[in-house]
C-alpha atoms as a PDB file:
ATOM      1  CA  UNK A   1       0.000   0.000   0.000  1.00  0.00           C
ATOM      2  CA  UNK A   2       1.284   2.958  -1.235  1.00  0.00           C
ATOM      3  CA  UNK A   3       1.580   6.182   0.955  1.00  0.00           C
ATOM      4  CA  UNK A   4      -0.453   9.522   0.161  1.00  0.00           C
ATOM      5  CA  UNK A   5       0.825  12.090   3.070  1.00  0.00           C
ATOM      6  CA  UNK A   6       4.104  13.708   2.496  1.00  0.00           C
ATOM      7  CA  UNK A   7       6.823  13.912   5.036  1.00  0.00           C
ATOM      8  CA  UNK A   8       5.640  17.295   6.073  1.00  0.00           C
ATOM      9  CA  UNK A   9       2.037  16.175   6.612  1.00  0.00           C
ATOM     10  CA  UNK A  10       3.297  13.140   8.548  1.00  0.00           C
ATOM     11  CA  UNK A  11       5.613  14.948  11.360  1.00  0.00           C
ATOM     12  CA  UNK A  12       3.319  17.482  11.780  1.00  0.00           C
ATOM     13  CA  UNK A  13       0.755  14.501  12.580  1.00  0.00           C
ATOM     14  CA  UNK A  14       3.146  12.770  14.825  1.00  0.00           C
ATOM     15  CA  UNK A  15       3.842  16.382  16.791  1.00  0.00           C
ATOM     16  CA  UNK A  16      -0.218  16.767  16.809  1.00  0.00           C
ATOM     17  CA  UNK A  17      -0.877  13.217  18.168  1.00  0.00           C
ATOM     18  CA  UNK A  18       2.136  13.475  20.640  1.00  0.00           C
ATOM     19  CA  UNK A  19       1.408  16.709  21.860  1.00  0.00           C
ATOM     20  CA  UNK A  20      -2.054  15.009  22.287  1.00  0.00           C
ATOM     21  CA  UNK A  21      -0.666  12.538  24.594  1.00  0.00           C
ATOM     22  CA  UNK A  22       2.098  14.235  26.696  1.00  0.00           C
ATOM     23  CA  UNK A  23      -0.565  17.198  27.614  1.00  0.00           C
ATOM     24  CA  UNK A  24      -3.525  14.261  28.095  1.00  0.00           C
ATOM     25  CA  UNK A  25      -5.649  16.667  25.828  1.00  0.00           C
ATOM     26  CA  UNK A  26      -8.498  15.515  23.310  1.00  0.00           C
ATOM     27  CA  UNK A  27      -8.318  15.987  19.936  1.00  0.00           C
ATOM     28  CA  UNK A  28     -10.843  14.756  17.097  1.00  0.00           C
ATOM     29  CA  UNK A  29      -9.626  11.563  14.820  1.00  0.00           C
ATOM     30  CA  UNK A  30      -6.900  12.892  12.132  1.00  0.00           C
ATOM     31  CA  UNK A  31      -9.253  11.111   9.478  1.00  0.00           C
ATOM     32  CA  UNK A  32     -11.319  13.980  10.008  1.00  0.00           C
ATOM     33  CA  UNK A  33      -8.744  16.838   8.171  1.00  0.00           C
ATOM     34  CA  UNK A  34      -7.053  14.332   6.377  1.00  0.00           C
ATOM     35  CA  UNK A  35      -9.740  11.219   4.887  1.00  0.00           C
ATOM     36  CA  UNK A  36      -7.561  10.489   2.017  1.00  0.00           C
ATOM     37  CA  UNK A  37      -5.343   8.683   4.805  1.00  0.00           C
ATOM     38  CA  UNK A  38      -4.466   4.872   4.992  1.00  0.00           C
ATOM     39  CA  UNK A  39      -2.755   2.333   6.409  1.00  0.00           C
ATOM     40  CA  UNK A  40       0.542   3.414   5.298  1.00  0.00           C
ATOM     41  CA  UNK A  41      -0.209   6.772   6.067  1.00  0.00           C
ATOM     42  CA  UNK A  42      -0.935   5.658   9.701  1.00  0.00           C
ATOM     43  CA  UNK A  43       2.012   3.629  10.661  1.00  0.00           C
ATOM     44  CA  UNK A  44       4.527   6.545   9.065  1.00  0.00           C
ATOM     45  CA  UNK A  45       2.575   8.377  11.808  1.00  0.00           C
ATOM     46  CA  UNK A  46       2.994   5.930  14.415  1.00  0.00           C
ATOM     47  CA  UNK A  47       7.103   5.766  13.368  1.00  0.00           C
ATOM     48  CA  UNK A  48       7.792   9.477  13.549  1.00  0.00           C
ATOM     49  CA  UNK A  49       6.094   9.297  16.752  1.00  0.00           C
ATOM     50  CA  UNK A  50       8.411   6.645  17.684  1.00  0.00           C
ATOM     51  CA  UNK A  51      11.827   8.453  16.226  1.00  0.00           C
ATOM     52  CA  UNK A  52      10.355  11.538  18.434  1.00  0.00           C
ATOM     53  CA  UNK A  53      10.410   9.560  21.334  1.00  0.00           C
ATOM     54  CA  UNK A  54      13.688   7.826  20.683  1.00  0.00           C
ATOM     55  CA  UNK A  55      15.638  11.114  19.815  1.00  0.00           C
ATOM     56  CA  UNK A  56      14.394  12.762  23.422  1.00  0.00           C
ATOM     57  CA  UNK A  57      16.215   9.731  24.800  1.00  0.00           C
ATOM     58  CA  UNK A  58      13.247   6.873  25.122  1.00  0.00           C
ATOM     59  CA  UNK A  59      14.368   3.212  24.870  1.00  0.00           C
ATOM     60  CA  UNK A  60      11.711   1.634  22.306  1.00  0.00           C
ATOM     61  CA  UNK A  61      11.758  -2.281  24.316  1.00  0.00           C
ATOM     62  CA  UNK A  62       9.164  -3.724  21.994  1.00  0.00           C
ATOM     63  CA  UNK A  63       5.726  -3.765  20.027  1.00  0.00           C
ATOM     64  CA  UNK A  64       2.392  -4.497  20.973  1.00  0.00           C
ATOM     65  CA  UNK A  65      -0.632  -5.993  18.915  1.00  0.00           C
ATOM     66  CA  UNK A  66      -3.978  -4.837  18.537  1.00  0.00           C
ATOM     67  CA  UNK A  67      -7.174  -6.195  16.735  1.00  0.00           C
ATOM     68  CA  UNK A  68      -5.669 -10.011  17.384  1.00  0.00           C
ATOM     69  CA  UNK A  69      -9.501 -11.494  17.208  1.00  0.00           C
ATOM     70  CA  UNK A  70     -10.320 -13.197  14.132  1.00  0.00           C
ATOM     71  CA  UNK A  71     -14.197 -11.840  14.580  1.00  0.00           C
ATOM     72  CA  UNK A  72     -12.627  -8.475  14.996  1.00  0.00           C
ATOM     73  CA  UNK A  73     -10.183  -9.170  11.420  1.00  0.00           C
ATOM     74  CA  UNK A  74     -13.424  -9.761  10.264  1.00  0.00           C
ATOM     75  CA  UNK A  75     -15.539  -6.735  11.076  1.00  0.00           C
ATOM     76  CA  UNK A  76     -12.785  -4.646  10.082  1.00  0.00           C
ATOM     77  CA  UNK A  77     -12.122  -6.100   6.604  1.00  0.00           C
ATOM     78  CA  UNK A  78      -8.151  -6.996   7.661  1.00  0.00           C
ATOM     79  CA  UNK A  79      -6.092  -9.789   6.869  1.00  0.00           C
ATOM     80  CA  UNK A  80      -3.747  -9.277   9.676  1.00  0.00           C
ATOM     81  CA  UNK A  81      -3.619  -7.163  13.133  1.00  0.00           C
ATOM     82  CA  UNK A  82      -2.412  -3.732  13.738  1.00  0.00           C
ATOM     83  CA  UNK A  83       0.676  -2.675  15.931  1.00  0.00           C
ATOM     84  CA  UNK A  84       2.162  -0.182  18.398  1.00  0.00           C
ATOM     85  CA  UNK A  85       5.223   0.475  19.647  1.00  0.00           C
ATOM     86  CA  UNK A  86       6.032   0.164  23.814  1.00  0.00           C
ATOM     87  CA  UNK A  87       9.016   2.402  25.172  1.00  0.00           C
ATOM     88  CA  UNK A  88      10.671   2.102  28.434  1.00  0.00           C
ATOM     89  CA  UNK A  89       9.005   4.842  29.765  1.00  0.00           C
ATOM     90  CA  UNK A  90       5.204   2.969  29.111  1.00  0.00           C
ATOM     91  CA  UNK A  91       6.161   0.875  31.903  1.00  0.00           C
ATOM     92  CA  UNK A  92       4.475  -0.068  35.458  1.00  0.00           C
ATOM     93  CA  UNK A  93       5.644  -2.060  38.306  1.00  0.00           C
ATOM     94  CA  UNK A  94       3.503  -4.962  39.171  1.00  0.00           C
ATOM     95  CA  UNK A  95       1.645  -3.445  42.218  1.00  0.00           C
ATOM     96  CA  UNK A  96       2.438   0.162  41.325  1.00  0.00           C
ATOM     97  CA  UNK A  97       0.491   2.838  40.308  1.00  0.00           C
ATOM     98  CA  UNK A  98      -1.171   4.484  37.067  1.00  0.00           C
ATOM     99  CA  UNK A  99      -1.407   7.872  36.977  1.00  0.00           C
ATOM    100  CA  UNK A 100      -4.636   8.688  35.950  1.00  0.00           C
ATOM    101  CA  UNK A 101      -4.107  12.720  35.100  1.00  0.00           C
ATOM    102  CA  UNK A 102      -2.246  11.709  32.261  1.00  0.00           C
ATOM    103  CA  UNK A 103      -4.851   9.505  30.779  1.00  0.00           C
ATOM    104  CA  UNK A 104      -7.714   9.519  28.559  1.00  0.00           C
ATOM    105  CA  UNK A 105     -10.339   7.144  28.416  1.00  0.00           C
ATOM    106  CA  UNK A 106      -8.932   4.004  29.878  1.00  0.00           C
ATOM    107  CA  UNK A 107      -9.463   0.585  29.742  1.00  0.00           C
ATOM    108  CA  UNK A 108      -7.140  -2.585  30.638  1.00  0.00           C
ATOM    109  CA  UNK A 109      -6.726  -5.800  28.810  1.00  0.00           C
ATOM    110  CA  UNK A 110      -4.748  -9.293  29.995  1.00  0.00           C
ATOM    111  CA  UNK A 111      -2.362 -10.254  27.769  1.00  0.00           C
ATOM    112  CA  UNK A 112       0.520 -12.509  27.038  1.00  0.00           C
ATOM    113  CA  UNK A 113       4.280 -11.051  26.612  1.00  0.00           C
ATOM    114  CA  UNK A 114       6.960 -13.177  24.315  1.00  0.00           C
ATOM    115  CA  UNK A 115      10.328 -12.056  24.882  1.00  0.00           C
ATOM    116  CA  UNK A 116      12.636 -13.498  22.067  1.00  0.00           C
ATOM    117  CA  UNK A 117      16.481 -14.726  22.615  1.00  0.00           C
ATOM    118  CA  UNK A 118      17.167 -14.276  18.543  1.00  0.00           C
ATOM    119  CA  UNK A 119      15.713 -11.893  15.450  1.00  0.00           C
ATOM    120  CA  UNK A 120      12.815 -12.987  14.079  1.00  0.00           C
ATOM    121  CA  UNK A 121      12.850 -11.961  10.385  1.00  0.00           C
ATOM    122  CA  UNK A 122       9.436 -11.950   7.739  1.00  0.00           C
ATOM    123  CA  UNK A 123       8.297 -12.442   5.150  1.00  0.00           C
ATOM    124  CA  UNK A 124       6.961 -15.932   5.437  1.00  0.00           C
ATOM    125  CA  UNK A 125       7.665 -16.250   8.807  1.00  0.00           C
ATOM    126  CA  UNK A 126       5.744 -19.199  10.414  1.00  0.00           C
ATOM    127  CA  UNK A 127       4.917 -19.909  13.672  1.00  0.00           C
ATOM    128  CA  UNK A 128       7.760 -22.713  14.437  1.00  0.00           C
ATOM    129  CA  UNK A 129      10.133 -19.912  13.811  1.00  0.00           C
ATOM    130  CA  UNK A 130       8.479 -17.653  16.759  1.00  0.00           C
ATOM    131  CA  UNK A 131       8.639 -20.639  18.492  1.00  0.00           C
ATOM    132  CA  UNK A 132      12.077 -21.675  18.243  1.00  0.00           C
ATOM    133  CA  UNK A 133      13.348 -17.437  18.956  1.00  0.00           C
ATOM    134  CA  UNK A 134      11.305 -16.893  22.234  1.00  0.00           C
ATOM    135  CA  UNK A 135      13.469 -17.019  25.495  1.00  0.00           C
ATOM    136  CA  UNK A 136       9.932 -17.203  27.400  1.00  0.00           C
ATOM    137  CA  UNK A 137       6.427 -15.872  28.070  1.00  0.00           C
ATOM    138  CA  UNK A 138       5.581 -13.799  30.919  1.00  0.00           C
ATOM    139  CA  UNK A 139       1.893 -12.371  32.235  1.00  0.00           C
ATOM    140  CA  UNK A 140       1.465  -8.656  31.329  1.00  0.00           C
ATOM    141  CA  UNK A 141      -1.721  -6.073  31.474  1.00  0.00           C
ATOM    142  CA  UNK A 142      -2.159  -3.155  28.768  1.00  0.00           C
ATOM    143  CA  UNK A 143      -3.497  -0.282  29.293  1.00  0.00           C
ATOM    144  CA  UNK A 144      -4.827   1.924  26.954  1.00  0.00           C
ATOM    145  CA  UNK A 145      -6.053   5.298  26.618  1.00  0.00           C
ATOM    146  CA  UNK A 146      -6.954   7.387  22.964  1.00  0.00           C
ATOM    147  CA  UNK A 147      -6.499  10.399  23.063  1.00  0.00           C
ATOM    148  CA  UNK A 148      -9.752  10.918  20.382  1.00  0.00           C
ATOM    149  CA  UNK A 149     -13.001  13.031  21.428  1.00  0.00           C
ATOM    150  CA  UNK A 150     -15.794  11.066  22.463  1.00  0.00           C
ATOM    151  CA  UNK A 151     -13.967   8.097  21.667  1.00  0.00           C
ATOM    152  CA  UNK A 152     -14.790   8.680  18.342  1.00  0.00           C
ATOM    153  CA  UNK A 153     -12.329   6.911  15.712  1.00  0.00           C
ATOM    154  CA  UNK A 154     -11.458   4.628  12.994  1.00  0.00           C
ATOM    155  CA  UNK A 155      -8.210   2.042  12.502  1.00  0.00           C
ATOM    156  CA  UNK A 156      -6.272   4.416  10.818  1.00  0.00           C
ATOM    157  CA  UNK A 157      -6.923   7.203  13.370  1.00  0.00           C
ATOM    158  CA  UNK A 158      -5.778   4.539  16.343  1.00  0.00           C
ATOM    159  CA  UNK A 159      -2.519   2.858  14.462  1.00  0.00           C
ATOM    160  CA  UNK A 160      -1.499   6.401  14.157  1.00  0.00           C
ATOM    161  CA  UNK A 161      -1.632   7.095  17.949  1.00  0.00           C
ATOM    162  CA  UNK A 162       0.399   3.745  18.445  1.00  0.00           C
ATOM    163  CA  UNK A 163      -3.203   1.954  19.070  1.00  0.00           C
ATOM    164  CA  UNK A 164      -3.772   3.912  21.728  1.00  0.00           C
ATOM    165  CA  UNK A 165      -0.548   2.580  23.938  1.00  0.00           C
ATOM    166  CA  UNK A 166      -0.042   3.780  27.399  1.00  0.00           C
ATOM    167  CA  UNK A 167       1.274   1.542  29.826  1.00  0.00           C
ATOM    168  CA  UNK A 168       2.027  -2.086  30.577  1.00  0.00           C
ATOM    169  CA  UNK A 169       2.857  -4.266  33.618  1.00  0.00           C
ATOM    170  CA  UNK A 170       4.277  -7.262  33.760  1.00  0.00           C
ATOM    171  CA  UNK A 171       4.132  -9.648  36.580  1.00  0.00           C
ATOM    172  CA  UNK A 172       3.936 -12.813  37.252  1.00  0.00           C
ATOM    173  CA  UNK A 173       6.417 -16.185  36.255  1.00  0.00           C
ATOM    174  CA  UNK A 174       8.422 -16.343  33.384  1.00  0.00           C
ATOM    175  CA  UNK A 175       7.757 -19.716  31.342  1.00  0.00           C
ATOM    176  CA  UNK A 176       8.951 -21.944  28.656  1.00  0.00           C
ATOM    177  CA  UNK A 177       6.714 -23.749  26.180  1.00  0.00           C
ATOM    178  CA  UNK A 178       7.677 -27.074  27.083  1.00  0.00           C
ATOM    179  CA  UNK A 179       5.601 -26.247  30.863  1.00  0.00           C
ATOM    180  CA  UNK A 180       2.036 -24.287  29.375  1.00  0.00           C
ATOM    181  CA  UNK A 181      -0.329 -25.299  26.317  1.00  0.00           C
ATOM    182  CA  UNK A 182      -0.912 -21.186  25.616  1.00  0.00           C
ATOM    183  CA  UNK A 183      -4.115 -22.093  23.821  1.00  0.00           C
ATOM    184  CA  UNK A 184      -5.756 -23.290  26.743  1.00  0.00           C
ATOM    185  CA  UNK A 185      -4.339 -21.112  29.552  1.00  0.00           C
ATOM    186  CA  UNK A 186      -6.862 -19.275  31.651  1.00  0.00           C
ATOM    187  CA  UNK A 187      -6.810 -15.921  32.537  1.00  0.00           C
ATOM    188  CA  UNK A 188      -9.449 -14.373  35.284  1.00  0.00           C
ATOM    189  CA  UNK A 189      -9.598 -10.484  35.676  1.00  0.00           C
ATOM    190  CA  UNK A 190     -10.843  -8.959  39.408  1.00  0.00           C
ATOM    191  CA  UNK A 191     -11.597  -4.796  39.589  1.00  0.00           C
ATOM    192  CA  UNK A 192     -12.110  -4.134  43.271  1.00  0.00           C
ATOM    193  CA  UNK A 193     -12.464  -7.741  44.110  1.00  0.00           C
ATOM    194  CA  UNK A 194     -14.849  -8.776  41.517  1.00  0.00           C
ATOM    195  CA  UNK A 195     -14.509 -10.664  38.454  1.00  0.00           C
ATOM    196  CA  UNK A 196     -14.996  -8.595  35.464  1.00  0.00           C
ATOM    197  CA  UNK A 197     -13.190 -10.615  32.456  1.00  0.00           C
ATOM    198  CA  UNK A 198     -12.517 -13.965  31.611  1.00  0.00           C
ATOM    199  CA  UNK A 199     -10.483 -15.829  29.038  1.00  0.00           C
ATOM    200  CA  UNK A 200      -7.790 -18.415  27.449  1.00  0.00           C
ATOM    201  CA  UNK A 201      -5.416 -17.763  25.152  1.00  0.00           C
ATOM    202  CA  UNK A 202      -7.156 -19.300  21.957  1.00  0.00           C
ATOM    203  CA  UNK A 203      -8.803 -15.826  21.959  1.00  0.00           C
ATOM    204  CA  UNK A 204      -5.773 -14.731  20.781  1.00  0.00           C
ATOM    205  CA  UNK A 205      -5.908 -15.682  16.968  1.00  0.00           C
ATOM    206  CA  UNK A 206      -5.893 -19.207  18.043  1.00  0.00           C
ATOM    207  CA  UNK A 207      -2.442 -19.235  19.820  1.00  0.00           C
ATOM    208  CA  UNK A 208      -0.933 -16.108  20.786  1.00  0.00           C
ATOM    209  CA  UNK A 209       2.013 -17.551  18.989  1.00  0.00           C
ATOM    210  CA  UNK A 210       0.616 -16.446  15.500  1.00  0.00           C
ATOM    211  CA  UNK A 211       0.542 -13.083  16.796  1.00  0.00           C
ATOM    212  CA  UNK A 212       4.355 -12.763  16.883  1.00  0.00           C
ATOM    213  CA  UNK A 213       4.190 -14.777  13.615  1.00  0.00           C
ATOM    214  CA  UNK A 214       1.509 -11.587  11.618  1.00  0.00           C
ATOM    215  CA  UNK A 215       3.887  -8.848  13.680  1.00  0.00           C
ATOM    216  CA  UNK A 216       7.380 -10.123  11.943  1.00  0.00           C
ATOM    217  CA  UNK A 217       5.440 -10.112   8.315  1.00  0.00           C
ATOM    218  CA  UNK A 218       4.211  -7.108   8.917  1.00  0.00           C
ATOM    219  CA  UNK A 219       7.255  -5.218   9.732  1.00  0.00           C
ATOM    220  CA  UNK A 220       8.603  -6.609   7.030  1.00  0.00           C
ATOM    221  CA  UNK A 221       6.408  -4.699   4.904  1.00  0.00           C
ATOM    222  CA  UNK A 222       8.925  -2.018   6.571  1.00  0.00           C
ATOM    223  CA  UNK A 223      12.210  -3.569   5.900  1.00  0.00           C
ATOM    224  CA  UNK A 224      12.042  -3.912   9.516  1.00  0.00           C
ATOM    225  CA  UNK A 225      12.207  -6.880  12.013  1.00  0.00           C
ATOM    226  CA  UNK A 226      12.183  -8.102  15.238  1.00  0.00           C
ATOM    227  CA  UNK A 227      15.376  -8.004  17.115  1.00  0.00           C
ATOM    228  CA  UNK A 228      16.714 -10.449  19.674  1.00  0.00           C
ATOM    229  CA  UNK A 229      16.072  -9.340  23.000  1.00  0.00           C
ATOM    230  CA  UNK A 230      12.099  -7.299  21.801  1.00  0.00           C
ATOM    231  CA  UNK A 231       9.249  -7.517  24.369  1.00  0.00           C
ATOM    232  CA  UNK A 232       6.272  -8.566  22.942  1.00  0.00           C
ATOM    233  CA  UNK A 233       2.437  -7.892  23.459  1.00  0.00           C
ATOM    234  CA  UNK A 234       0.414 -10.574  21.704  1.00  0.00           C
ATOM    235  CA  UNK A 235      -2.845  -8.993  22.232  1.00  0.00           C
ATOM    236  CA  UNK A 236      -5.961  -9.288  24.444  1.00  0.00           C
ATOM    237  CA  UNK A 237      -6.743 -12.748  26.144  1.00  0.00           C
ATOM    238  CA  UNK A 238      -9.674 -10.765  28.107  1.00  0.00           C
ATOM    239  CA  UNK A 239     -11.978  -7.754  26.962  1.00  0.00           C
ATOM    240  CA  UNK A 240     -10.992  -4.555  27.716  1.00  0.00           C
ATOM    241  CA  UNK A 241     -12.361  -3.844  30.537  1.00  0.00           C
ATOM    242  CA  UNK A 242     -13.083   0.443  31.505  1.00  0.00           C
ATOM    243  CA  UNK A 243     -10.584   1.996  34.454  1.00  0.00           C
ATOM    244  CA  UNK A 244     -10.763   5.187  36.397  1.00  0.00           C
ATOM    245  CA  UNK A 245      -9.323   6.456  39.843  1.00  0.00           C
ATOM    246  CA  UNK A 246      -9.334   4.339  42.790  1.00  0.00           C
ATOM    247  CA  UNK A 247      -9.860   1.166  40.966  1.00  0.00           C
ATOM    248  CA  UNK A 248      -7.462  -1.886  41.854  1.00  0.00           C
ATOM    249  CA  UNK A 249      -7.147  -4.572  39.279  1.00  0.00           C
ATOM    250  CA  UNK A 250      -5.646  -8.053  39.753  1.00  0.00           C
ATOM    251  CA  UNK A 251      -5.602 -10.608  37.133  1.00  0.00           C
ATOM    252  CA  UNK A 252      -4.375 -14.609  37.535  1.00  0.00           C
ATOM    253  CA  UNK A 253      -3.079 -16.227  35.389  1.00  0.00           C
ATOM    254  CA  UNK A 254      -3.570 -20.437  34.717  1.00  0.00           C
ATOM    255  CA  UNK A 255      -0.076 -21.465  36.294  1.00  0.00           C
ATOM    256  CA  UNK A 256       1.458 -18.165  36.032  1.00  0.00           C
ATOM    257  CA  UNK A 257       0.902 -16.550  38.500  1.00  0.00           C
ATOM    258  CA  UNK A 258      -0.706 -13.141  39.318  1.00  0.00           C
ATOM    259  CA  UNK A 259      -0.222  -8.807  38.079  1.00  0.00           C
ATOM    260  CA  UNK A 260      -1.810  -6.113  39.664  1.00  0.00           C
ATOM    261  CA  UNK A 261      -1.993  -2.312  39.312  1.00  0.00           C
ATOM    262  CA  UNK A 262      -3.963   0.800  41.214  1.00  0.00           C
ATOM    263  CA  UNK A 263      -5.327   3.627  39.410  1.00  0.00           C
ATOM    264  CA  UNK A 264      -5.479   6.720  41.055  1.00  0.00           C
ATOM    265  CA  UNK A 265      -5.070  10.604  40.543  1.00  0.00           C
ATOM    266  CA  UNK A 266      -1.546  11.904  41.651  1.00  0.00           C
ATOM    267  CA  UNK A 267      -0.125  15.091  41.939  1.00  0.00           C
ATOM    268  CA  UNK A 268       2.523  16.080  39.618  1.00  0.00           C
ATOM    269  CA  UNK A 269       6.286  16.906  40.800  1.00  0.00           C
ATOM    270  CA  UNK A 270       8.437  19.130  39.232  1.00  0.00           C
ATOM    271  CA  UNK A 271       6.315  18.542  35.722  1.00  0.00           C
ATOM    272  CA  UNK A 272       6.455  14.695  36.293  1.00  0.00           C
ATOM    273  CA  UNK A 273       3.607  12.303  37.280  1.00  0.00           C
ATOM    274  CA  UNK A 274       4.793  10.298  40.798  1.00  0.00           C
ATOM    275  CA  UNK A 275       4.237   6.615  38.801  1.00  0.00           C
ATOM    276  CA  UNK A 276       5.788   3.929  40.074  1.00  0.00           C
ATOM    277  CA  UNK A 277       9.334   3.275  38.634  1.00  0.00           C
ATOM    278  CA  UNK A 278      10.146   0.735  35.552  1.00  0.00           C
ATOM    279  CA  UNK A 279      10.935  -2.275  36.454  1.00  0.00           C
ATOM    280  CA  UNK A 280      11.302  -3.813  33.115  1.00  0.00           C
ATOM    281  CA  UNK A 281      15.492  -4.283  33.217  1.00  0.00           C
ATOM    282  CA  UNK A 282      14.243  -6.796  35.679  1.00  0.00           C
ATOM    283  CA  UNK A 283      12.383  -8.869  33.702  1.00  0.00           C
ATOM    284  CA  UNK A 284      14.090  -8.751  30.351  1.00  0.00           C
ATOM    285  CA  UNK A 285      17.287 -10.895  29.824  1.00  0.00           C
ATOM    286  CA  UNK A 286      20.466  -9.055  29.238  1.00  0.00           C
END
């Protein structure tokens, strides 16, 4: 698919949709001033974005997948799922805090992370080739939050606001293959002590596995790839499931243990929100 923005209409996008974010501000879907917009378009959005991020010092540690439902493929006339891309700074310790003045509109999700040990190149990448590059699997929660009036938007709108990315924790056990069937692994979501979500991973195009497998053929699209050592969102086991401030969220995971996260309201220091700290160097090898 062929681009129709040029370079100048895509950074001044990015600094639109970014500015969008970093101030928590609304703004109506960018389909809206520009409707000749597609796919491409989006994700040259979404990669200035990134390159924004990255040249004001963020560590891009992975991606993360959106619209990983088959029904959902479906509705939306795709062949594959959309992406987004997570930076250091997106993440949350397991029992921290979200900071909920510097959101929009959110909702969580229960997910599966792959973290691979080797690149994982497309096209024709197949699923025994994600297998044999992940190190392990690891319980993680997305949250996300548009930054689009109303909630009012379309695909293209959401890939180029990195599909709406905010945070993630991970928690939990790390895992192998060889010790979980993915497919089958249950996942139950609690907000303030009650269930709210259910799920296993088939919901996740069958195996989360394929996930990984659609992500590395789509980047190739890009001449890109994914590198050894990438953190990877597969995409929702559970519904996403509506947050605000003072709601506590726990979800357990079928031999996996357990992630949690508070939302609340906190002041700001110094022009900072007072979120818990990363704790990703922790969980991703070296």
């Amino acid at each position: 698919m062929k681009s129709t923005l040029s370079r100048e209409q895509v950074l001044a996008l990015a600094e639109h949709i970014e500015n969008a974010e970093l101030n928590a501000r609304d703004v109506s879907k960018v389909t809206d001033d520009y409707p000749e917009m597609n796919l491409a378009d989006a994700y040259d959005v979404q990669w200035a974005i990134r390159q924004s991020k990255e040249a004001r010092g963020s560590k891009i540690v992975g991606l993360k997948m959106g619209m990983t439902s088959w029904t959902k493929l479906a509705q939306m006339g795709l062949k594959a799922p959309v992406y987004g891309f997570l930076a250091d700074h997106f993440s949350v310790a397991d029992g921290g805090v979200v900071d909920c003045s510097k959101l929009n509109h959110s909702k969580i999700d229960a997910q599966i992370g792959f973290v691979t040990k080797s690149p994982i190149h497309g096209p024709g990448c197949h699923i025994g080739q994600v297998l044999a590059a992940t190190d392990f699997v690891i319980p993680v929660l997305g949250v996300n939050s548009s930054r689009y009036e109303n909630l009012k938007f379309d695909l293209i709108s959401e890939v180029a606001e990195n599909a709406s990315t905010t945070h993630f924790i991970i928690g939990g056990q790390m895992a192998g293959f060889a010790e979980l069937d993915l497919r089958t692994l249950g996942v139950v979501m609690e907000k303030n002590g009650e269930v709210v979500a259910l799920g296993a991973g088939a919901a996740v195009l069958g195996h989360p596995a394929v996930s990984v497998v659609m992500l590395a053929n789509l980047l190739a699209e890009r001449g890109e790839h994914i590198p050894a050592g990438s953190f990877i969102m597969t995409g929702g086991i559970t519904a996403a499931v509506p947050v605000m401030p003072g709601d506590n969220i726990t979800v357990r995971y079928q031999g996996l243990g357990s992630v949690s996260v508070r939302f609340a309201r906190l002041k700001e220091q110094t022009g900072h929100a007072a979120v818990a700290g990363n704790d990703l160097v922790a969980v991703l090898p070296t």
